[in-house]
C-alpha atoms as a PDB file:
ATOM      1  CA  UNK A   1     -32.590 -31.981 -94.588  1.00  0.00           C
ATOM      2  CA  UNK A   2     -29.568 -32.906 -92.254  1.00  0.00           C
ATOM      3  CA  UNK A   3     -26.632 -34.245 -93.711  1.00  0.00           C
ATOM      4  CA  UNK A   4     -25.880 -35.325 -90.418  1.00  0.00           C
ATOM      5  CA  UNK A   5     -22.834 -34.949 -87.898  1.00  0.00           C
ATOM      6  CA  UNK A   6     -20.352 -33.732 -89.701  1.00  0.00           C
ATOM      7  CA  UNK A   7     -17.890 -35.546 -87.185  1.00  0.00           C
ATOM      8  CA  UNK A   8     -19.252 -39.062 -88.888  1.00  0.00           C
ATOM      9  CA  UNK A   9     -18.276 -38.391 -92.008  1.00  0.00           C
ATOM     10  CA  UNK A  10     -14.447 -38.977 -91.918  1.00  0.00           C
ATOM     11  CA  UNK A  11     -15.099 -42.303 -89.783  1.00  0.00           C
ATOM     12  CA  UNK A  12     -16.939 -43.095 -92.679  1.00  0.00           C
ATOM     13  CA  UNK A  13     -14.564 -42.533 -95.194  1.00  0.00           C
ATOM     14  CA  UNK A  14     -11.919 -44.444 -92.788  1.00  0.00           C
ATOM     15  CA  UNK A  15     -14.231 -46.900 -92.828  1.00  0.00           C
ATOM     16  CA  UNK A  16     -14.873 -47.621 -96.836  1.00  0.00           C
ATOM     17  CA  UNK A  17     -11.235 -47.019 -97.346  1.00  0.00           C
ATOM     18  CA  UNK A  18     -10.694 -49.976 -94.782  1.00  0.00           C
ATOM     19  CA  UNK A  19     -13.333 -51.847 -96.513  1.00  0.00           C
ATOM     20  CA  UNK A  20     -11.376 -51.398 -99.734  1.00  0.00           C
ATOM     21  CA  UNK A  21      -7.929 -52.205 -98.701  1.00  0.00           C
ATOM     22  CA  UNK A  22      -9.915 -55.395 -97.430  1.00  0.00           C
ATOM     23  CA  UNK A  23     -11.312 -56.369-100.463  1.00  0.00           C
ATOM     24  CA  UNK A  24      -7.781 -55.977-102.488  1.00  0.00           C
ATOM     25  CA  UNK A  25      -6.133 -57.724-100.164  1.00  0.00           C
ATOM     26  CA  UNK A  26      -8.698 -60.802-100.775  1.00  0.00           C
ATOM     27  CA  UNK A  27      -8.118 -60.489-104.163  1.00  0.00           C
ATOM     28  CA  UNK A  28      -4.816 -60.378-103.869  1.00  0.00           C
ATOM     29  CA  UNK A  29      -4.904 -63.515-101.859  1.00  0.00           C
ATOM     30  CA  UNK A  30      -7.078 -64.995-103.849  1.00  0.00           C
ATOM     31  CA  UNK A  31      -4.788 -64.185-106.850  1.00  0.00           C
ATOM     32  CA  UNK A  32      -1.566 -65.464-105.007  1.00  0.00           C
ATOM     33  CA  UNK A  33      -3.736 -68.982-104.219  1.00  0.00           C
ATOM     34  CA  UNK A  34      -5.232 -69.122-107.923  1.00  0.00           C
ATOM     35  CA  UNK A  35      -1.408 -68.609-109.062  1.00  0.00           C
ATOM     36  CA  UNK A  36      -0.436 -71.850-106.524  1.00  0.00           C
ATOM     37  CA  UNK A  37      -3.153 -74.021-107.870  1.00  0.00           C
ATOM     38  CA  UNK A  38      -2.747 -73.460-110.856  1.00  0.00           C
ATOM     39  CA  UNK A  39       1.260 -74.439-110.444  1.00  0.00           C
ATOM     40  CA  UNK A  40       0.195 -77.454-108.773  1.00  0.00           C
ATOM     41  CA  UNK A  41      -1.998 -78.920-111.404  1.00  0.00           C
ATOM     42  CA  UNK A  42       1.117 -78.000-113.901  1.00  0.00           C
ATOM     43  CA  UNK A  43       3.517 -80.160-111.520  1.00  0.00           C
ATOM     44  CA  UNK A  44       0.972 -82.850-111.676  1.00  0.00           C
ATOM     45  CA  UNK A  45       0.689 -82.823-114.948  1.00  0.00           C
ATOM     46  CA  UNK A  46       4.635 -82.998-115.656  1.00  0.00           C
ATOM     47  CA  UNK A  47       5.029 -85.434-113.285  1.00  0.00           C
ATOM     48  CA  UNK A  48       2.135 -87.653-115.140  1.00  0.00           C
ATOM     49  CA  UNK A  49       3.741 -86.997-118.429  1.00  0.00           C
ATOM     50  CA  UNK A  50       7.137 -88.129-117.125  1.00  0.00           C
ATOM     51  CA  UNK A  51       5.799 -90.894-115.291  1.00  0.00           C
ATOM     52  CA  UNK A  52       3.819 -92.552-118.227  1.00  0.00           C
ATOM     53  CA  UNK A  53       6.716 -91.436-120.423  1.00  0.00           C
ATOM     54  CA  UNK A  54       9.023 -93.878-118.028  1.00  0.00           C
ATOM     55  CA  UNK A  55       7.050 -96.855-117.910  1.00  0.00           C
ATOM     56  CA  UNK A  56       6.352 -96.438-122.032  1.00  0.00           C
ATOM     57  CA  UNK A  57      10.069 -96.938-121.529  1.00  0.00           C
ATOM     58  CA  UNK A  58      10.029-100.072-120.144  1.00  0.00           C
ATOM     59  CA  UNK A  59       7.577-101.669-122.153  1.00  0.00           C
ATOM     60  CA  UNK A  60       9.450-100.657-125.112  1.00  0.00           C
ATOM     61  CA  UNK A  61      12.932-102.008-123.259  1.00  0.00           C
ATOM     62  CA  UNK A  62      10.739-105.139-122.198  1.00  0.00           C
ATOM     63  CA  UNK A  63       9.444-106.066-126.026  1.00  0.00           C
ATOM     64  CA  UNK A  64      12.462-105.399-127.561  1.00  0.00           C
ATOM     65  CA  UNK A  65      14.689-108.066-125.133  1.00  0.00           C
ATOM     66  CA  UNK A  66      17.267-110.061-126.333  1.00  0.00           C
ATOM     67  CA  UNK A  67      15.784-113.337-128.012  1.00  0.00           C
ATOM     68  CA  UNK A  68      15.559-116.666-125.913  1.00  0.00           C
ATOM     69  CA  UNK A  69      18.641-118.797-125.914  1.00  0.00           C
ATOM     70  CA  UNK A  70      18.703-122.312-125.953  1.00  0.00           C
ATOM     71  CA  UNK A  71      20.868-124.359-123.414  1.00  0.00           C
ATOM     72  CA  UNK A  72      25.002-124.944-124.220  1.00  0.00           C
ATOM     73  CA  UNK A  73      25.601-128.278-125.315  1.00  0.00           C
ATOM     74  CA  UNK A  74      22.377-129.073-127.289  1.00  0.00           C
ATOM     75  CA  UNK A  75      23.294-127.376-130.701  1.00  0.00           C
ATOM     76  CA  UNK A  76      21.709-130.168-132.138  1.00  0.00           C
ATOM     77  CA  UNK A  77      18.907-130.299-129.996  1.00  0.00           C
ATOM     78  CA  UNK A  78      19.995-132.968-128.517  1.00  0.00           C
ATOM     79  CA  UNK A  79      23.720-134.027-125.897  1.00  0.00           C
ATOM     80  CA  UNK A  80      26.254-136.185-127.850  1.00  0.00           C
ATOM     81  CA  UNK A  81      27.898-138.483-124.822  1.00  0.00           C
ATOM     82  CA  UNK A  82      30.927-140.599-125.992  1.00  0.00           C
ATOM     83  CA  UNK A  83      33.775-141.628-124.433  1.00  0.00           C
ATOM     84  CA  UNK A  84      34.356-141.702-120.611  1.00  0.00           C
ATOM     85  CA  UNK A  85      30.713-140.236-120.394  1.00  0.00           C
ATOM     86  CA  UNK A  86      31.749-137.010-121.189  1.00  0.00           C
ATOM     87  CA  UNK A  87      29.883-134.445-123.365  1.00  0.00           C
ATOM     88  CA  UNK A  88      30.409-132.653-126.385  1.00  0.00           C
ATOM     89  CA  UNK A  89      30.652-129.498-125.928  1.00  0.00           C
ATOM     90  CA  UNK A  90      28.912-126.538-128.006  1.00  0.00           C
ATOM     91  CA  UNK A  91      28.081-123.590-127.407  1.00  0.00           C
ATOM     92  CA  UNK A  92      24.660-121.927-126.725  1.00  0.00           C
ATOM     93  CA  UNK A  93      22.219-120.683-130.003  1.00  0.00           C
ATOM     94  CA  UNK A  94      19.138-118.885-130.232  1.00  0.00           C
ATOM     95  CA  UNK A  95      15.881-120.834-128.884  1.00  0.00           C
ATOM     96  CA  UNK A  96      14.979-120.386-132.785  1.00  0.00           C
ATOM     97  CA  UNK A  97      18.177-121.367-134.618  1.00  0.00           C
ATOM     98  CA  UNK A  98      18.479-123.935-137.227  1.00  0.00           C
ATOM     99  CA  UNK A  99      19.777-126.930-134.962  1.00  0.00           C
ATOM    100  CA  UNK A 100      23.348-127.912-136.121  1.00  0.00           C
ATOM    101  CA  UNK A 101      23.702-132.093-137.041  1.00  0.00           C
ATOM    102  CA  UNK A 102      26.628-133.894-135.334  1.00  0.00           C
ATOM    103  CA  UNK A 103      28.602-135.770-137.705  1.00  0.00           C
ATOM    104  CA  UNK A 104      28.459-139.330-137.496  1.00  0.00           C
ATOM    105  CA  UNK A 105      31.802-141.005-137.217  1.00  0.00           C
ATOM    106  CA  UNK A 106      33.431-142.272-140.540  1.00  0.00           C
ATOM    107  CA  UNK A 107      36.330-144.616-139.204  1.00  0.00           C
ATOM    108  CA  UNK A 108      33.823-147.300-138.450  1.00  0.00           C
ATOM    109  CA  UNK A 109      35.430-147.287-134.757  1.00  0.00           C
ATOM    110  CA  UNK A 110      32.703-146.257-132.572  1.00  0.00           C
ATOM    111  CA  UNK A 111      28.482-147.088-133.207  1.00  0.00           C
ATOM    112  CA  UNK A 112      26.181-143.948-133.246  1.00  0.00           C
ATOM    113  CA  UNK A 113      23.208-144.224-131.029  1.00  0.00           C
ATOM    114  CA  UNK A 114      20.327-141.976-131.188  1.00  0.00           C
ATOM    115  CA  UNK A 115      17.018-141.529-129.188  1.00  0.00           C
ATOM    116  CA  UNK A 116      14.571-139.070-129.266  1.00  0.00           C
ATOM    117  CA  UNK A 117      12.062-139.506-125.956  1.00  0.00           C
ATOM    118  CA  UNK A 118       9.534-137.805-124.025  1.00  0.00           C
ATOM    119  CA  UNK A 119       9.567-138.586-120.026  1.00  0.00           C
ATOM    120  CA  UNK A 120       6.551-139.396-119.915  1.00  0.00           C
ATOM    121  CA  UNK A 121       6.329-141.693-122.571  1.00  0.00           C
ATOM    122  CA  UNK A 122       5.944-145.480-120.794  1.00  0.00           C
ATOM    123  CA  UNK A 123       7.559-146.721-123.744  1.00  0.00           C
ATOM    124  CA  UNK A 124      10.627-144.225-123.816  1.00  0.00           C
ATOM    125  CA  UNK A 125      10.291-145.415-120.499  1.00  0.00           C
ATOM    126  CA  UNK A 126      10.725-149.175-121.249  1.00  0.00           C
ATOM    127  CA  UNK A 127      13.502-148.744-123.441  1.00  0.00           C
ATOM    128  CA  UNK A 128      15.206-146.902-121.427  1.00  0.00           C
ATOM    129  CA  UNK A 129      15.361-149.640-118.515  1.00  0.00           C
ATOM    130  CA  UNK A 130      15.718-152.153-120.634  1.00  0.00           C
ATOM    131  CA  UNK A 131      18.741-150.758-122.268  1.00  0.00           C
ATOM    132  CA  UNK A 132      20.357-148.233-120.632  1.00  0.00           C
ATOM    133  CA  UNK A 133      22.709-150.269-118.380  1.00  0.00           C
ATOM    134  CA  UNK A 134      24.413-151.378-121.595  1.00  0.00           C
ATOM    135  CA  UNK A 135      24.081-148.715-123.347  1.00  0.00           C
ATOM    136  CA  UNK A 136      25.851-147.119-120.985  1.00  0.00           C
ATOM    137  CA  UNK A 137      28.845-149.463-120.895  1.00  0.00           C
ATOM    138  CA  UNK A 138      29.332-149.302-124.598  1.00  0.00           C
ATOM    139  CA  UNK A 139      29.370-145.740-124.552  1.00  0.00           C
ATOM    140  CA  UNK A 140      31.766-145.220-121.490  1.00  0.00           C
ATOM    141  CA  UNK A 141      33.931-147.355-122.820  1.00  0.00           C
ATOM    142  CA  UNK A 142      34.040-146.034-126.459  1.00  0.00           C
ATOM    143  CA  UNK A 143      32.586-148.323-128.538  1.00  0.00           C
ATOM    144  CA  UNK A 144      29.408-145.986-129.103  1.00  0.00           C
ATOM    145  CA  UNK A 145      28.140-142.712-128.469  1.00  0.00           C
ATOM    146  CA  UNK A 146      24.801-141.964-127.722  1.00  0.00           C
ATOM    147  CA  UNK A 147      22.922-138.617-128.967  1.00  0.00           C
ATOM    148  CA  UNK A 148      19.851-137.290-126.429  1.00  0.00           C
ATOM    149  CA  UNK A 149      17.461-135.776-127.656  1.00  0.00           C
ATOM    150  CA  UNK A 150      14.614-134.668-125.208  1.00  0.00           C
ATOM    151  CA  UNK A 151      11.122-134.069-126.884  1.00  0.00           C
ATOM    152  CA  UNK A 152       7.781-132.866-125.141  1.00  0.00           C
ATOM    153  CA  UNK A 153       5.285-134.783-127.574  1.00  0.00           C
ATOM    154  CA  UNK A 154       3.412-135.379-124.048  1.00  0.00           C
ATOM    155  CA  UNK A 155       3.424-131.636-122.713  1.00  0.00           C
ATOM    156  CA  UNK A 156      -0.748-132.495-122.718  1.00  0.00           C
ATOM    157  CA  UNK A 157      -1.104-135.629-120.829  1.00  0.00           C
ATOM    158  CA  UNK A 158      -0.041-134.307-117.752  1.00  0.00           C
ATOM    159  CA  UNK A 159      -3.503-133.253-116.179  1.00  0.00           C
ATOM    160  CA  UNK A 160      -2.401-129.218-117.338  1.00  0.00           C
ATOM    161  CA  UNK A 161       0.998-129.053-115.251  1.00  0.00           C
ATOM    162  CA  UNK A 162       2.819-129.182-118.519  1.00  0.00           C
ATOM    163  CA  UNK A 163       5.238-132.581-117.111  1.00  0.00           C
ATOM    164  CA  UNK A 164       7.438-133.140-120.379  1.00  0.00           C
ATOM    165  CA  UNK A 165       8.199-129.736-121.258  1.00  0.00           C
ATOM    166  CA  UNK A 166       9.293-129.005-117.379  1.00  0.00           C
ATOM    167  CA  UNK A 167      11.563-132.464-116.983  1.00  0.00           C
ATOM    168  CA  UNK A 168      13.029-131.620-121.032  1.00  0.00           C
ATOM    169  CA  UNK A 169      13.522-128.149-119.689  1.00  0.00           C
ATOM    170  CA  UNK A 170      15.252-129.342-116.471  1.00  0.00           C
ATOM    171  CA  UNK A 171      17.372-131.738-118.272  1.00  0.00           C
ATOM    172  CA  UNK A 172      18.648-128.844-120.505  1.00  0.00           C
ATOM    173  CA  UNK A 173      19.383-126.769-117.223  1.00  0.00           C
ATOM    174  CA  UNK A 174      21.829-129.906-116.470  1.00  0.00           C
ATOM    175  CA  UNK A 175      23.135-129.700-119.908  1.00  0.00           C
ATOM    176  CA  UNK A 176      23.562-126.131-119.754  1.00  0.00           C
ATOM    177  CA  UNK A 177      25.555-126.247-116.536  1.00  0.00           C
ATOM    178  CA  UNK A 178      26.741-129.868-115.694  1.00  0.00           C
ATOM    179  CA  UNK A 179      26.697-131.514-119.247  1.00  0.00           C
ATOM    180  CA  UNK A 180      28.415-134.549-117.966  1.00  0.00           C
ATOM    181  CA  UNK A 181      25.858-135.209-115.049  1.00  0.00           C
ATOM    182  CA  UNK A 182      23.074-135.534-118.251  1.00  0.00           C
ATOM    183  CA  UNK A 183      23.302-139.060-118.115  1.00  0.00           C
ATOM    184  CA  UNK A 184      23.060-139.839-114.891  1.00  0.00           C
ATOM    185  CA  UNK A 185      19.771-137.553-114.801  1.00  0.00           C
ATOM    186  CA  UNK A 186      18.256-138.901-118.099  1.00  0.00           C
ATOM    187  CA  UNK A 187      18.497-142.349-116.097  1.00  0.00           C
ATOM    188  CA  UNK A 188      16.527-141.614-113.004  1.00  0.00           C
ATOM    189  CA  UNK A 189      14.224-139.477-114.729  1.00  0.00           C
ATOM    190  CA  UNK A 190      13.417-142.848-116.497  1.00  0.00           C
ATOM    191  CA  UNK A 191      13.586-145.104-113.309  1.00  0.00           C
ATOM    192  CA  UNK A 192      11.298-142.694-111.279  1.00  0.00           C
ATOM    193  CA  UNK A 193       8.755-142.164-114.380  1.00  0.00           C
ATOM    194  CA  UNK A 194       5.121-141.147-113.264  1.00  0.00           C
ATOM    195  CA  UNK A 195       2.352-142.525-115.540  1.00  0.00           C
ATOM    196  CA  UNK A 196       0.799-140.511-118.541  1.00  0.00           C
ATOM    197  CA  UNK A 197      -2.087-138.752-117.802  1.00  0.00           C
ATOM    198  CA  UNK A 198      -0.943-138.179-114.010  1.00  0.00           C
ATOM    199  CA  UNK A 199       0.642-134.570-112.668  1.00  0.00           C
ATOM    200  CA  UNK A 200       4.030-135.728-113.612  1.00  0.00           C
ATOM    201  CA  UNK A 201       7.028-134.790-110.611  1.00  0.00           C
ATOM    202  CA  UNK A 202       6.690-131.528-109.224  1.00  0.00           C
ATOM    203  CA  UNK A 203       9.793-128.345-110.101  1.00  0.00           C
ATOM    204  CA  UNK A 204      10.673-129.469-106.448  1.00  0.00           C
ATOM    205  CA  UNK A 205      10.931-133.516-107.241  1.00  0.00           C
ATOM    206  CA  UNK A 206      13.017-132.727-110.537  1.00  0.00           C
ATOM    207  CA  UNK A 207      14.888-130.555-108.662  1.00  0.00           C
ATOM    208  CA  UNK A 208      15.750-133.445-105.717  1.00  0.00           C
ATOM    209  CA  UNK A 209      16.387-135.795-108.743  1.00  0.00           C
ATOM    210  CA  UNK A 210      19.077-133.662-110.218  1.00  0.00           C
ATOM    211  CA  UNK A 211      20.531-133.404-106.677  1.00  0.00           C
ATOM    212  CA  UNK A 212      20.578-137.112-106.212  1.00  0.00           C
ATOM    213  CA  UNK A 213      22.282-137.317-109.849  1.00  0.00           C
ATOM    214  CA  UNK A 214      25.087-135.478-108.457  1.00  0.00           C
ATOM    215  CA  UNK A 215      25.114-132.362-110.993  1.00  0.00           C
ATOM    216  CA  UNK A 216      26.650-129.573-109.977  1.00  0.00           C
ATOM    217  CA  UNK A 217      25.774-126.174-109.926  1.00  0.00           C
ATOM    218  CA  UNK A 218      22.501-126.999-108.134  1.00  0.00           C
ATOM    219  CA  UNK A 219      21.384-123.503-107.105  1.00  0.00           C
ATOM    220  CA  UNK A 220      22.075-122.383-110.620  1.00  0.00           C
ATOM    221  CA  UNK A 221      20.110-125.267-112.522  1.00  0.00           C
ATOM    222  CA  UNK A 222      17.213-125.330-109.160  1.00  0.00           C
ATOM    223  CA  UNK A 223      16.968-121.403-110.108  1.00  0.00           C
ATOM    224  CA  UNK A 224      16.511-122.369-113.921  1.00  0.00           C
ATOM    225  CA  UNK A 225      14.472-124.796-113.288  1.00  0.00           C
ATOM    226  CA  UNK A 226      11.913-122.541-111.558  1.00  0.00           C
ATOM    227  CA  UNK A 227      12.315-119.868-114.525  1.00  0.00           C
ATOM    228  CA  UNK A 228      11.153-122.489-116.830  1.00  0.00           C
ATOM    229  CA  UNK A 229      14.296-120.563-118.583  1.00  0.00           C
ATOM    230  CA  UNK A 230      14.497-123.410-121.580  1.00  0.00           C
ATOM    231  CA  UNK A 231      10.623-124.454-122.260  1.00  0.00           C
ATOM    232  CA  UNK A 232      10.557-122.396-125.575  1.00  0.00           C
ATOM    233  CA  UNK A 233      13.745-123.792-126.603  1.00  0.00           C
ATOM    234  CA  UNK A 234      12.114-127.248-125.933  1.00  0.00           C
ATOM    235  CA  UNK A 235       9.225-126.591-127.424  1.00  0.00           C
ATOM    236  CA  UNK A 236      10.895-124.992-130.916  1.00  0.00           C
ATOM    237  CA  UNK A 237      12.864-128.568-130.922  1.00  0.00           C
ATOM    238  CA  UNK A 238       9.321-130.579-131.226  1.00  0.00           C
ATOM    239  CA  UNK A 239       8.356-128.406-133.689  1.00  0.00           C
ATOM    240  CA  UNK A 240      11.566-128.724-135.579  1.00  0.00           C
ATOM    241  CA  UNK A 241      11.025-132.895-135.361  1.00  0.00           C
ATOM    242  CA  UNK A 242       7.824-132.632-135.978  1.00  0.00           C
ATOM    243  CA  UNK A 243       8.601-130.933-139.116  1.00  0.00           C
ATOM    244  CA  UNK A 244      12.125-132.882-139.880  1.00  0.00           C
ATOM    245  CA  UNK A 245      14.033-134.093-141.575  1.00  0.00           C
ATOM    246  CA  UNK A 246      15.505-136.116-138.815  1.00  0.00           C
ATOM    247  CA  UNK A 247      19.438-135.831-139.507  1.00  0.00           C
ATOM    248  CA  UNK A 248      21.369-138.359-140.466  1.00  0.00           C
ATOM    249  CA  UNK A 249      18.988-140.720-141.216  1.00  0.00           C
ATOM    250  CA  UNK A 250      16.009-141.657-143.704  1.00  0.00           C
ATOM    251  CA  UNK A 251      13.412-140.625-141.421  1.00  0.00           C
ATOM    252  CA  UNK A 252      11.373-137.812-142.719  1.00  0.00           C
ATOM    253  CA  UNK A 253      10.153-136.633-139.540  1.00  0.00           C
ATOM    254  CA  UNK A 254       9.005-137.542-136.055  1.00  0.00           C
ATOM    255  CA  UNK A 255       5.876-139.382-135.732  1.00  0.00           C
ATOM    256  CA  UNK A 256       5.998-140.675-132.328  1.00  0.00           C
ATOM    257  CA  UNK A 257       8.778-141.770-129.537  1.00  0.00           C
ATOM    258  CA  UNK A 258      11.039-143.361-128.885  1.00  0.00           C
ATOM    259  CA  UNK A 259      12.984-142.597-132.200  1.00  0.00           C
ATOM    260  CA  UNK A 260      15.795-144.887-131.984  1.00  0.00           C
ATOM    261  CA  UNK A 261      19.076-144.835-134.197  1.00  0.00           C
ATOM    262  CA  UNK A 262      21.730-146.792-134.561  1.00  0.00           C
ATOM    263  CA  UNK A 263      24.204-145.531-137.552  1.00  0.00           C
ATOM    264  CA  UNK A 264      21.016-143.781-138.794  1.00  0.00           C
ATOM    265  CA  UNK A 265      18.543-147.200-139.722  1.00  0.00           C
ATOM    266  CA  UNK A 266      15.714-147.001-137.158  1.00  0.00           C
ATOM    267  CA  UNK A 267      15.252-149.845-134.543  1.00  0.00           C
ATOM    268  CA  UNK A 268      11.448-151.108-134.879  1.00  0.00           C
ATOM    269  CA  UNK A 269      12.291-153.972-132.295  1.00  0.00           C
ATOM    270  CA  UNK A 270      11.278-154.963-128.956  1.00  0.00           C
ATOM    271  CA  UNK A 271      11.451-151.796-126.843  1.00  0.00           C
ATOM    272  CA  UNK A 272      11.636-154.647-123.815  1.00  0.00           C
ATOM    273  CA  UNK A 273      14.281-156.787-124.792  1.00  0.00           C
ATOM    274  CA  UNK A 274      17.949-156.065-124.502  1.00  0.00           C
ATOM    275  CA  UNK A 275      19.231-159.154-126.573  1.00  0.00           C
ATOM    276  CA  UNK A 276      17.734-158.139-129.642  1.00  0.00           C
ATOM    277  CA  UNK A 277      18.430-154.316-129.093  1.00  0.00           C
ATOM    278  CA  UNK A 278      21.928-155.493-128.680  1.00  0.00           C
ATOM    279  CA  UNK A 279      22.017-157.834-132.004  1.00  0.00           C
ATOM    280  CA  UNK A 280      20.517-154.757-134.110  1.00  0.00           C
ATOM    281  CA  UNK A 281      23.927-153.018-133.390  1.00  0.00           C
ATOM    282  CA  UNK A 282      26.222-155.369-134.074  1.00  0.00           C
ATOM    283  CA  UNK A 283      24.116-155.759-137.625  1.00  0.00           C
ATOM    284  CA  UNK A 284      23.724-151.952-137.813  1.00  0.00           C
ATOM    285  CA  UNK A 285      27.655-151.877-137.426  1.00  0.00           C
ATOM    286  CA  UNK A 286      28.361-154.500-139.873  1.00  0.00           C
ATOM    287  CA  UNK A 287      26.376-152.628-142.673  1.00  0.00           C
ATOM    288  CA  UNK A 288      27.225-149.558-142.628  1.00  0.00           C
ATOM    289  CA  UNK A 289      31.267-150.549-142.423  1.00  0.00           C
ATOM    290  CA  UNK A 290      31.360-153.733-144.133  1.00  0.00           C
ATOM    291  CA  UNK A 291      33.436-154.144-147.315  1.00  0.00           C
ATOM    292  CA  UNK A 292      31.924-155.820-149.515  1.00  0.00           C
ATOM    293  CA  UNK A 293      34.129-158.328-151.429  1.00  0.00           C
ATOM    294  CA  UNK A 294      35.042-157.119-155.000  1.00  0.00           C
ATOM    295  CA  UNK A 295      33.635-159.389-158.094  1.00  0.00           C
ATOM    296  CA  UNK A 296      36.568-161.277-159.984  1.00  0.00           C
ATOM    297  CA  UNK A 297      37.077-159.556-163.336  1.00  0.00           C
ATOM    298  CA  UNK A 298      36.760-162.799-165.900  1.00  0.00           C
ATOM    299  CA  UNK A 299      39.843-162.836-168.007  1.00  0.00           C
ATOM    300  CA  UNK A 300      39.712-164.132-171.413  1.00  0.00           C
ATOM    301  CA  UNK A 301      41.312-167.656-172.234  1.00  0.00           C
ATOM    302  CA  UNK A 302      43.769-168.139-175.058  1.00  0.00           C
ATOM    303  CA  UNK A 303      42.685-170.851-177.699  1.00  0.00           C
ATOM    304  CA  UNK A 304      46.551-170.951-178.877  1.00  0.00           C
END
């Protein structure tokens, strides 16, 4: 049997040897492009790791955020106004903290006033017309101070947009950063009063209101407003009413507004009629500081 040409037999050999070099060269490729993947899925992997590691991060930074403050110049929960119409000044607390009672005064000088209301209450609202005008004068002019305190008892008759916890939480924007433009605000939030069970004013129309009240600050209160940045705060103060007792006074506990004080004995009057509003002070005044006049000691009579 032929083996052949003898002549083929090294183009053969060339030939496998070819082949071979070939086929390690594939492998070697295929190595090199194994080794690549395989470095690419690593990198993707780190950069996963790091990734979820980063925004575990932030969640942890988010939840463990300093605690909501309440507004400056409501450590009571409510704005003391005396003299001049200026404001008592205090300084901000925790959203949470134990609210801290303003002390009545003791010289029998000046007549403590205090209301507890809900804008959207019609008869906050009717009060507040009736009597603010000389409320107002007694207060500017010293005779009385009169103690705010906003309260969202109504946050649910607003048709969902929440009306009494925005306007309490835009009032304490104003306290927060133009105290002594409160008063002013209080008022028109009282003379432009929408109707329970309506939408309330819009961030925008509260927003126009404290403009028109001349507070200043506006782009810092307009941006609070939007942030809602006091609505827990307002809503821990109902809760602490709610739960009382109210300070300086007899009353256990809130059971419906207005709440209105005068040296601590609740006003049950006409909500409608200044006259008798007005006579409830002058009596409130004259028993809490009256003297009363001491009893003759009898002496006993000589029978000499």
């Amino acid at each position: 049997m032929s083996n052949g040409d003898p002549a083929q037999r090294p183009i053969n050999g060339e030939r496998r040897a070819a082949a071979r070099d070939k086929a390690r060269q594939l492998r070697e490729a295929h190595r090199k492009q194994e080794r690549r993947r395989r470095a690419a899925i690593r990198s993707t992997i780190i950069t996963l790791v790091v990734a979820a590691a980063a925004i575990v991060a932030v969640v942890i930074v988010s939840s463990i955020h300093e605690p909501s403050r309440g507004p400056a110049n409501m450590a009571s929960d409510g704005i003391l106004i005396g003299k001049g119409m200026k404001v008592d000044r205090t300084s901000a607390a925790a959203a949470d903290a134990k609210p801290v009672a303003n002390k009545p005064d003791s010289s029998g000088q000046t007549v403590s006033i205090v209301t507890y209301v809900d804008y959207l209450c019609p008869y906050c609202g009717d009060f507040e017309r009736t009597n603010a005008d000389q409320i107002g004068k007694l207060v500017d002019s010293g005779a009385a101070t009169i103690e705010i305190h906003p309260i969202p008892l109504l946050a649910s008759h607003s048709n969902g947009t929440k009306y009494s916890l925005r306007a309490d939480n835009a009032v304490a924007c104003v306290a927060n950063y133009d105290p002594n433009s409160f008063w002013a605000l209080n008022k028109a939030l009282f003379e432009n009063q929408p109707q329970e069970n309506t939408a309330g004013l819009t961030d925008q129309q509260l927003k126009n209101l404290v403009k028109q009240s001349g507070a200043k600050n506006y782009d810092s209160i307009a941006k609070c407003i939007d942030d809602g940045r006091y609505e827990q705060w307002a809503q821990n103060a109902l809760d602490r009413t709610l739960t009382g007792p109210i300070p300086n006074s007899s009353v256990k506990q809130l059971k419906g507004t207005p709440l209105v004080l005068v040296n601590g004995k609740q006003y049950g009057g006409s909500l409608t009629d200044a006259d008798e509003f007005r006579g409830f002070i002058v009596k409130a005044q004259a028993d809490t500081y009256s003297t009363p006049t001491p009893t003759p000691t009898p002496t006993a009579t000589s029978t000499k």
